[in-house]
C-alpha atoms as a PDB file:
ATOM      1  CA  UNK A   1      52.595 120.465 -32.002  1.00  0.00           C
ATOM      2  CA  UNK A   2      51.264 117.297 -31.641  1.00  0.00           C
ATOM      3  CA  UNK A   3      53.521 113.884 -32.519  1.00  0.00           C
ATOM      4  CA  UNK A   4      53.521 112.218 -35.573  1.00  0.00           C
ATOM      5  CA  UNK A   5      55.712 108.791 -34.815  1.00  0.00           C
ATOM      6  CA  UNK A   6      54.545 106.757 -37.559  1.00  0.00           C
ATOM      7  CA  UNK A   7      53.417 108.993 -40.382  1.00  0.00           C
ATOM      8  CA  UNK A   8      54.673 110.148 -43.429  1.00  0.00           C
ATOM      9  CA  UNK A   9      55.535 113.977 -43.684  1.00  0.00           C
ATOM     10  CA  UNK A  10      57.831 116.507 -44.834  1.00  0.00           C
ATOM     11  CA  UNK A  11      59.530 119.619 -43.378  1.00  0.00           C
ATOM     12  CA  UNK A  12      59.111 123.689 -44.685  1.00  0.00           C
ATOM     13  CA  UNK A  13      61.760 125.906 -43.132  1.00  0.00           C
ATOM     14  CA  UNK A  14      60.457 129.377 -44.699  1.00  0.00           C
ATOM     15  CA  UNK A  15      58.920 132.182 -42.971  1.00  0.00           C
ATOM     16  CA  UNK A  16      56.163 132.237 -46.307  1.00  0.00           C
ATOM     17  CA  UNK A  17      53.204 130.003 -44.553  1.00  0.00           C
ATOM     18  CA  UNK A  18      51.922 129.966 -47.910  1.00  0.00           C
ATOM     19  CA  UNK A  19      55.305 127.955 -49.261  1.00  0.00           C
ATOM     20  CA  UNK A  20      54.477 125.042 -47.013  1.00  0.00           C
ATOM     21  CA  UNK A  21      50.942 124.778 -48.662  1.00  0.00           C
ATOM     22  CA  UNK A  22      52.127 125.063 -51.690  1.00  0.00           C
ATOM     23  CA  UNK A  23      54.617 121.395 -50.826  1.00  0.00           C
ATOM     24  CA  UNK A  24      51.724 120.196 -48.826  1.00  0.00           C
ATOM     25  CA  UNK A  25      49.507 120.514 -52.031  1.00  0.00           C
ATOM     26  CA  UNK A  26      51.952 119.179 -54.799  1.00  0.00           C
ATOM     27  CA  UNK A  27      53.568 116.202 -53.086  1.00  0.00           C
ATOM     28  CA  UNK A  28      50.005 115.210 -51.319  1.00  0.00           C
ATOM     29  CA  UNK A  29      52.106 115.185 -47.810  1.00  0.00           C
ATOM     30  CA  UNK A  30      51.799 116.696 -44.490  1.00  0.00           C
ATOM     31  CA  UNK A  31      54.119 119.659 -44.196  1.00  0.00           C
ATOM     32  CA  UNK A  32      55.714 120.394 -40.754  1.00  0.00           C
ATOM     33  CA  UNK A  33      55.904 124.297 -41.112  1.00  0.00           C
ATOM     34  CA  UNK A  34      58.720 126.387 -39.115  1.00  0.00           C
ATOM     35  CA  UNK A  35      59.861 129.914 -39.852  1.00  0.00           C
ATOM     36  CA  UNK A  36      62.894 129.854 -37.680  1.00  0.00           C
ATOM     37  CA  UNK A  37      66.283 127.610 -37.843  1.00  0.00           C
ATOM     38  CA  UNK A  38      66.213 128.013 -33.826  1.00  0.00           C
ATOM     39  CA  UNK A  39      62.202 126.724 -33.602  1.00  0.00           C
ATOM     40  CA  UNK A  40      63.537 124.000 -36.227  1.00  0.00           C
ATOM     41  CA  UNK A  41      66.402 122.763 -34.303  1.00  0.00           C
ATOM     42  CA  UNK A  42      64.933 122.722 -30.805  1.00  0.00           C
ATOM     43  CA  UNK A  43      62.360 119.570 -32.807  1.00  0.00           C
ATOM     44  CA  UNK A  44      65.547 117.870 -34.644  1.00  0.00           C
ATOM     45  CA  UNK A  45      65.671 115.216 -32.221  1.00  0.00           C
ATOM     46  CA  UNK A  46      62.411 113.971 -31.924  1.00  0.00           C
ATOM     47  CA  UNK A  47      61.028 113.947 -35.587  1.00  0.00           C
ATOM     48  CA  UNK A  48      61.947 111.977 -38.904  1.00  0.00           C
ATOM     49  CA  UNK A  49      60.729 113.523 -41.965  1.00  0.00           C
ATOM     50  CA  UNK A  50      60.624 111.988 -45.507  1.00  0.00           C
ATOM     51  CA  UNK A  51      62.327 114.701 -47.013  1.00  0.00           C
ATOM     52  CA  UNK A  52      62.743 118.762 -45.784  1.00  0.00           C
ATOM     53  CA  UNK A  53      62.621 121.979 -47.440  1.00  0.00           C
ATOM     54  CA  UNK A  54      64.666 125.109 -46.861  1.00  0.00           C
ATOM     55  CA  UNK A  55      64.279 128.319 -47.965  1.00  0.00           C
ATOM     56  CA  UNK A  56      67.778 130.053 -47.857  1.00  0.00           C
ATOM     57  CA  UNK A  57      66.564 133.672 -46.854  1.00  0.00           C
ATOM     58  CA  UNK A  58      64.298 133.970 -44.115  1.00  0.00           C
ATOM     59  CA  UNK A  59      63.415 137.293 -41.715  1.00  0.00           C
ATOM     60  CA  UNK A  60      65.686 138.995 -39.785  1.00  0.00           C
ATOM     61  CA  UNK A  61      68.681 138.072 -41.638  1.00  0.00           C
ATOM     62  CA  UNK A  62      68.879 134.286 -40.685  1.00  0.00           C
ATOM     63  CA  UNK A  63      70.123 131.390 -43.321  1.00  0.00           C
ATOM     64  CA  UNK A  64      68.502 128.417 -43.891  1.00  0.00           C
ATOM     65  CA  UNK A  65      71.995 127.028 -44.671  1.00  0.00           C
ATOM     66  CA  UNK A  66      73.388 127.380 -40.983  1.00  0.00           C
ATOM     67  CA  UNK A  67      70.954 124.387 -40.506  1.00  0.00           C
ATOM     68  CA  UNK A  68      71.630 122.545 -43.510  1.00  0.00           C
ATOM     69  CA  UNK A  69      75.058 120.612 -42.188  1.00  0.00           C
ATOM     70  CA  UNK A  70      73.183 119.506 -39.203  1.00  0.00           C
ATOM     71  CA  UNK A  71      70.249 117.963 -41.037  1.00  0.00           C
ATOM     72  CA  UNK A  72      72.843 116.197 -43.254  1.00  0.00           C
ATOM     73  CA  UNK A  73      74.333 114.645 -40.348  1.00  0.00           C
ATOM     74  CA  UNK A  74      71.330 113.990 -38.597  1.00  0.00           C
ATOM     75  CA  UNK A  75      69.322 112.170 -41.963  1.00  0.00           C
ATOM     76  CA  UNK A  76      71.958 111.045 -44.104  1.00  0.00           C
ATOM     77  CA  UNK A  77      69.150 110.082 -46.986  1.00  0.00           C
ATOM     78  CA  UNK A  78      66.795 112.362 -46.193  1.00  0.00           C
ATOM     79  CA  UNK A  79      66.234 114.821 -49.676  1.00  0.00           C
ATOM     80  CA  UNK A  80      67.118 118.548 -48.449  1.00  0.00           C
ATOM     81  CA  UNK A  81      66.184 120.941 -50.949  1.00  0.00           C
ATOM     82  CA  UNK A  82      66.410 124.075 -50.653  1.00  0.00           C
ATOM     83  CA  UNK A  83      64.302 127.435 -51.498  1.00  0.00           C
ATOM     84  CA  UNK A  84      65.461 130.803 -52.986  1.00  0.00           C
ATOM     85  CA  UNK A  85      64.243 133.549 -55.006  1.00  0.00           C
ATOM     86  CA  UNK A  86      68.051 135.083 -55.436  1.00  0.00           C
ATOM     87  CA  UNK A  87      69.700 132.238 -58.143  1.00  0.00           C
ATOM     88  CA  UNK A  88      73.174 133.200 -57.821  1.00  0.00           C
ATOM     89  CA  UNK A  89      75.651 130.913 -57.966  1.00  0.00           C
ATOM     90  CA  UNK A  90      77.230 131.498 -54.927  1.00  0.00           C
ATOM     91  CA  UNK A  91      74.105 130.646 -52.948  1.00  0.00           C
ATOM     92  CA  UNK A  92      73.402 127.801 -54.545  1.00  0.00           C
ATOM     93  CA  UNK A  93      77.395 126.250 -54.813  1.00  0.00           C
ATOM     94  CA  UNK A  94      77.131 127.401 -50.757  1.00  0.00           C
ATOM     95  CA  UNK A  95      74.213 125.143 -50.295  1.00  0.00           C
ATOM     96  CA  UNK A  96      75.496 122.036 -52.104  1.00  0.00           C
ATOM     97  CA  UNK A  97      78.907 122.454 -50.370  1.00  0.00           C
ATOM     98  CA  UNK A  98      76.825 122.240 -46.882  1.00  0.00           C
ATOM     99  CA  UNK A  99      74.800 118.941 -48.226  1.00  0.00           C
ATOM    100  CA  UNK A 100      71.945 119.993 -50.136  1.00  0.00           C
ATOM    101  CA  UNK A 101      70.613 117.572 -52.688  1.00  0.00           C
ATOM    102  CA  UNK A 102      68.833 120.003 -54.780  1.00  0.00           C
ATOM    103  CA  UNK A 103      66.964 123.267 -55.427  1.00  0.00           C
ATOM    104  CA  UNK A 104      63.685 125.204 -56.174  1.00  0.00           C
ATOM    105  CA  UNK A 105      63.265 128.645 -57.105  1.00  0.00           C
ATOM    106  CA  UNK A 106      60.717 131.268 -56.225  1.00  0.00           C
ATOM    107  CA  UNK A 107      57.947 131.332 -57.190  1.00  0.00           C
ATOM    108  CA  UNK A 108      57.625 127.395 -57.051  1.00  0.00           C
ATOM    109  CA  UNK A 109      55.941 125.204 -59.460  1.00  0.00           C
ATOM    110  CA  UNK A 110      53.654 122.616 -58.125  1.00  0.00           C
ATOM    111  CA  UNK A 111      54.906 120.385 -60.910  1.00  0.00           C
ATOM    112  CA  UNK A 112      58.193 121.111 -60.053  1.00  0.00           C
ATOM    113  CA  UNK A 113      58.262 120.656 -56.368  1.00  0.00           C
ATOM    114  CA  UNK A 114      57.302 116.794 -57.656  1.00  0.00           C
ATOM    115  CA  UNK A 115      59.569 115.718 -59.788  1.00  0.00           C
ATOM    116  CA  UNK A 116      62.444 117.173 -57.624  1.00  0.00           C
ATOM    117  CA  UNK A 117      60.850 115.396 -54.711  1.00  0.00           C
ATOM    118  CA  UNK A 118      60.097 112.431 -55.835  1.00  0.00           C
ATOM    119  CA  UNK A 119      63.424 111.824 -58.148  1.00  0.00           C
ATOM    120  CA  UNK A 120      66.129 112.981 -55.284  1.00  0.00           C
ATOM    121  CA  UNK A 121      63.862 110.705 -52.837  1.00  0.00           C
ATOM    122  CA  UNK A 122      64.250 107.943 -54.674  1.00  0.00           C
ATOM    123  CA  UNK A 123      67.807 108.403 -55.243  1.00  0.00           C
ATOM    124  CA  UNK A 124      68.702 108.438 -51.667  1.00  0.00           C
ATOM    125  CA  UNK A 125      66.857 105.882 -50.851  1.00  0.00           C
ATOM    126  CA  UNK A 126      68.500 103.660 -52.945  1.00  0.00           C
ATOM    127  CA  UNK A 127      71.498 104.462 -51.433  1.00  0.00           C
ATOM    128  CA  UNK A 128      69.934 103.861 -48.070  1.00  0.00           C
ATOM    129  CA  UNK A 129      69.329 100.376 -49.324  1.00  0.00           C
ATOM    130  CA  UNK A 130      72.409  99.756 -50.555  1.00  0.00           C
ATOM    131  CA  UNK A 131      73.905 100.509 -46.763  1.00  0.00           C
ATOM    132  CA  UNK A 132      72.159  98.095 -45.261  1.00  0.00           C
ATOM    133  CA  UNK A 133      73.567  94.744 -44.292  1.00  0.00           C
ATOM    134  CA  UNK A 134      71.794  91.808 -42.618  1.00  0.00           C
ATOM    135  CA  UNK A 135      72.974  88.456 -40.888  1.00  0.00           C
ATOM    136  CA  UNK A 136      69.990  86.186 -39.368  1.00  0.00           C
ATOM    137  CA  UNK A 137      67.684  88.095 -36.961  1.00  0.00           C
ATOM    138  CA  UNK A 138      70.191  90.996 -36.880  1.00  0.00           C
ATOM    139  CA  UNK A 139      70.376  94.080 -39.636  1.00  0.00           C
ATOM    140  CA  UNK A 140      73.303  96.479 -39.336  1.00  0.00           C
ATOM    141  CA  UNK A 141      72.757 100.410 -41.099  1.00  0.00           C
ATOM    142  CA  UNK A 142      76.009 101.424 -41.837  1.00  0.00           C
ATOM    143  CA  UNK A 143      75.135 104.914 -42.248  1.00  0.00           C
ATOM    144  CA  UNK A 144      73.914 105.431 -38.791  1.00  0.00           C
ATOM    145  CA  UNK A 145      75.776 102.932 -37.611  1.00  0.00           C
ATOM    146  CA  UNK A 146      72.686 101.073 -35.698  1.00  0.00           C
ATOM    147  CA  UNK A 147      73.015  97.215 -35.276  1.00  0.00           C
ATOM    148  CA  UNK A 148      68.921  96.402 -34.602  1.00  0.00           C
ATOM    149  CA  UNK A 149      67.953  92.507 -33.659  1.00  0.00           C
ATOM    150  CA  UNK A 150      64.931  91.097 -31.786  1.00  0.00           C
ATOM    151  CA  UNK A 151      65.365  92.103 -28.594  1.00  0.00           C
ATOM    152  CA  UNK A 152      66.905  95.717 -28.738  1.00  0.00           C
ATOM    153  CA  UNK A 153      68.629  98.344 -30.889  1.00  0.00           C
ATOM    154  CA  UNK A 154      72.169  99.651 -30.407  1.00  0.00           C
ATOM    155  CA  UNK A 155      74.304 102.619 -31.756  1.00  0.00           C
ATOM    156  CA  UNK A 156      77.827 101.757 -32.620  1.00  0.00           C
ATOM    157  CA  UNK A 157      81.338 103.273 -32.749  1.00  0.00           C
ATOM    158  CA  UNK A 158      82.564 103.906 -36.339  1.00  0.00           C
ATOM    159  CA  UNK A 159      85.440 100.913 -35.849  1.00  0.00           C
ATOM    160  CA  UNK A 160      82.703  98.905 -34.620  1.00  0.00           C
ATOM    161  CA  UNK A 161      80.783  99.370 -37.625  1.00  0.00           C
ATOM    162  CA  UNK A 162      83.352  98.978 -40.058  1.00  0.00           C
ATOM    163  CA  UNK A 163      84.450  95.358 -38.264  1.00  0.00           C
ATOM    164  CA  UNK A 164      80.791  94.081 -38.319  1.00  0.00           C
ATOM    165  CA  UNK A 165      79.839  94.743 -41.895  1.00  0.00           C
ATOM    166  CA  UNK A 166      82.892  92.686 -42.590  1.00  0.00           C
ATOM    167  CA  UNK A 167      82.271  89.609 -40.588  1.00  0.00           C
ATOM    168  CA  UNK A 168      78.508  90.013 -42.130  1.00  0.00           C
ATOM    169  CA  UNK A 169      79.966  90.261 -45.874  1.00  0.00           C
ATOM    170  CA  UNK A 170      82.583  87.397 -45.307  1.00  0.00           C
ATOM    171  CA  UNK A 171      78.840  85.191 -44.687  1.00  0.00           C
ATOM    172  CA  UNK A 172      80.194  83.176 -42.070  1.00  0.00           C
ATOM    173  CA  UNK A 173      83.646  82.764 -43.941  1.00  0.00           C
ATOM    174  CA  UNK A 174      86.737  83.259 -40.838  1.00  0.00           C
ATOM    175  CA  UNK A 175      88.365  86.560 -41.765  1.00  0.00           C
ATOM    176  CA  UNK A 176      91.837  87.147 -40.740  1.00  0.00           C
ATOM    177  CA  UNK A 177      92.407  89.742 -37.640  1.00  0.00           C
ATOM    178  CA  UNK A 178      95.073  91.728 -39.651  1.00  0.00           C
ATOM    179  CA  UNK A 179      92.730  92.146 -42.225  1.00  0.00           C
ATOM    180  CA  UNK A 180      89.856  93.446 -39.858  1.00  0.00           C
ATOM    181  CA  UNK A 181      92.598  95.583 -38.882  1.00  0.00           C
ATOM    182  CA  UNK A 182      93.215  96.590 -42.156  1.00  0.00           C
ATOM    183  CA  UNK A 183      89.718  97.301 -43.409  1.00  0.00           C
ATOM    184  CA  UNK A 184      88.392  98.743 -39.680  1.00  0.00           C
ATOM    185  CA  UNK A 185      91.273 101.172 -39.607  1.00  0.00           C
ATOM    186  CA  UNK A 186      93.418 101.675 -42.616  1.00  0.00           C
ATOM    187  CA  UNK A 187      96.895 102.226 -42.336  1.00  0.00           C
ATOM    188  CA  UNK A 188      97.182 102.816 -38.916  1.00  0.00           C
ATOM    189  CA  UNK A 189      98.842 100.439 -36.806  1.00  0.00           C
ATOM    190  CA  UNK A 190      96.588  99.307 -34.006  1.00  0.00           C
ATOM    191  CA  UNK A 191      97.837  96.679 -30.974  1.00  0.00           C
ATOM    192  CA  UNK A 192      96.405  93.623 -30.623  1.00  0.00           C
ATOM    193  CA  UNK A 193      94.780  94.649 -27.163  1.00  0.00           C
ATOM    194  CA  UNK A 194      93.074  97.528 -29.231  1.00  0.00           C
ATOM    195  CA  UNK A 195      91.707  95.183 -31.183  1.00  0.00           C
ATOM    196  CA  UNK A 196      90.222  93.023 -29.086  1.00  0.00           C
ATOM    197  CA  UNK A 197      88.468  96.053 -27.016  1.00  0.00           C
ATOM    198  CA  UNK A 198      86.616  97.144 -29.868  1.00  0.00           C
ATOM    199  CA  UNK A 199      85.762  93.577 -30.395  1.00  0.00           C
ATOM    200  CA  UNK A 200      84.509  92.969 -26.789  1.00  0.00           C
ATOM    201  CA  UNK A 201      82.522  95.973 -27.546  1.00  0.00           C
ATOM    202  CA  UNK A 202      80.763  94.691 -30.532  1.00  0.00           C
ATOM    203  CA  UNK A 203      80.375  91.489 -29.044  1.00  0.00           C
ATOM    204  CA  UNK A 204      78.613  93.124 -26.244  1.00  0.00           C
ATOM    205  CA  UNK A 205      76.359  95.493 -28.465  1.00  0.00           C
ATOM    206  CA  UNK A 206      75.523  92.439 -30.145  1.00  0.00           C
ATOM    207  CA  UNK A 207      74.238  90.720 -27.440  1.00  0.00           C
ATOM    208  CA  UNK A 208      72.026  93.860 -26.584  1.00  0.00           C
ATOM    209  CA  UNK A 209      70.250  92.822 -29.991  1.00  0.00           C
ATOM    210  CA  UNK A 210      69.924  89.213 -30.563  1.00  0.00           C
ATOM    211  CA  UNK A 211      70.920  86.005 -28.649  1.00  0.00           C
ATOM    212  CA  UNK A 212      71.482  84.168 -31.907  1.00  0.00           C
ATOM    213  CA  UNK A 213      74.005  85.871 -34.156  1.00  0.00           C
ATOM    214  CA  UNK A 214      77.553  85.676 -32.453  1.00  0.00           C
ATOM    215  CA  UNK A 215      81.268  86.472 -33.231  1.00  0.00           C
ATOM    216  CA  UNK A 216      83.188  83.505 -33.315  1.00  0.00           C
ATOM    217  CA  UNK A 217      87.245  83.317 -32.607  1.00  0.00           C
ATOM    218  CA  UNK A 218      89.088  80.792 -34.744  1.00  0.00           C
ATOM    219  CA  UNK A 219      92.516  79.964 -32.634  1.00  0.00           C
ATOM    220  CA  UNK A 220      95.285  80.398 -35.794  1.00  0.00           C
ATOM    221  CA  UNK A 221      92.959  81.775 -38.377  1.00  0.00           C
ATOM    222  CA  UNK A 222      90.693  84.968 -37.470  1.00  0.00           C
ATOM    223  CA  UNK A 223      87.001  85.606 -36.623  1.00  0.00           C
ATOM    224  CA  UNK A 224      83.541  85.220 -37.911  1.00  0.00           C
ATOM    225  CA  UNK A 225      80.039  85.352 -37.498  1.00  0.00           C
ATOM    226  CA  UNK A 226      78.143  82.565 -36.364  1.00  0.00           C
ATOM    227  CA  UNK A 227      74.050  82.614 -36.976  1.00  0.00           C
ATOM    228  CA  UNK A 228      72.264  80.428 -35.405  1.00  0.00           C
ATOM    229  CA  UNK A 229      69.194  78.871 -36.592  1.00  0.00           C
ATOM    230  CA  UNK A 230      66.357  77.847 -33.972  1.00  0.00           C
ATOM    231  CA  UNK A 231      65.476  74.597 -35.114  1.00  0.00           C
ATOM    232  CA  UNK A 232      62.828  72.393 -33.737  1.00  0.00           C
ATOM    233  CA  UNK A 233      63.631  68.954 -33.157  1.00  0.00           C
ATOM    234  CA  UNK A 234      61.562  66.420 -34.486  1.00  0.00           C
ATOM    235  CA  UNK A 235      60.745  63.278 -31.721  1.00  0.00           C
ATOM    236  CA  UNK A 236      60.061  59.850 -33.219  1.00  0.00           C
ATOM    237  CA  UNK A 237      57.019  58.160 -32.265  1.00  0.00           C
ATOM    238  CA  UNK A 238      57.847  54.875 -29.932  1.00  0.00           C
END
């Protein structure tokens, strides 16, 4: 299967070839086509689809919705819709339970397969938008909790996260450590030496991504973050 870095396309899970034509035709998008959740998983890692389809009964008495929770948690906005000819209640309530966004049944409907697609796509990714946060050169998704600057990309701890997108909300405000604390952890009580590990190890991730966007300590009051602006200075003519 050859690699497809850079294009649009969805994924079929259904051992019907003629299912993924079907998507392919009504949502004018490549279709990755796979039969079984094992042949599925083994490509998890190295694809990112716009959206994925899964049929809930496929041969030999597999589930598509073994695979569901570990889409979810790989493509937190990714639509995952899922396929069945049996509409009882129990499959279905089973399926949203295990992160499905939504749900076609057999025989599907061009027209259908559409609209579903189109309106649960755009509803994640406005929630996709609304988890992003950005300060300077540096952008911080708080979903995957990926800080990504200029000069690299680098995969945070869920603390970590937490204490950046409040520094970048506070724009350049100081924030007090307690609260930090507070908002980074909740009502657990955490030392002051905790703290300021996590905090060497955001400071360090940060520098992985960008030389100008920096956490600054304020002696007294707290921390914030301190963007930088390259600015050219201007020489006047002798």
């Amino acid at each position: 299967m050859q690699q497809l870095a850079g294009n649009q396309y969805v994924i079929t899970l259904d051992d019907d070839p003629m299912v993924s034509r079907i998507i392919e035709k009504s949502i004018s998008l490549r279709s990755l086509a796979f039969s079984t959740t094992t042949e599925f998983s083994s490509r998890i890692p190295t694809i990112e689809p716009l959206a994925v389809f899964v049929d809930i009964h496929l041969a030999n008495d597999q589930s598509g919705l073994d695979i569901v929770p570990q889409l979810r948690a790989r493509w937190p906005y990714c639509p995952i819709i899922v396929i069945t000819a049996d509409p009882a209640d129990d499959w279905l309530v089973d399926a949203f339970r295990k992160g499905a966004d939504d749900f076609l049944l057999k025989p599907i409907k061009p027209r259908e397969v559409q609209a579903r697609f189109q309106t649960r796509l755009a509803h994640l990714q406005d929630r996709a938008a609304k988890s992003a946060l950005a300060a300077g050169d540096v952008s911080l998704d708080t979903a995957h909790r990926v800080v990504t600057g200029p000069i690299g990309r680098q995969f945070l701890a869920p603390v970590e996260t937490l204490l950046l997108a409040q520094l970048i909300k506070a724009k350049g405000t100081v924030v007090p450590k307690e609260t930090l604390k507070r908002e980074a952890w909740g009502p657990v009580r955490v030392s002051d030496n905790a703290f300021y590990r996590k905090l060497f190890e955001l400071r360090r991730a940060l520098e992985g991504v960008s030389s100008s966007v920096k956490i600054q300590s304020v002696y007294g009051a707290g921390l914030s973050l301190d963007v930088q602006t390259n600015v050219t200075p201007m020489l006047n003519a002798l």
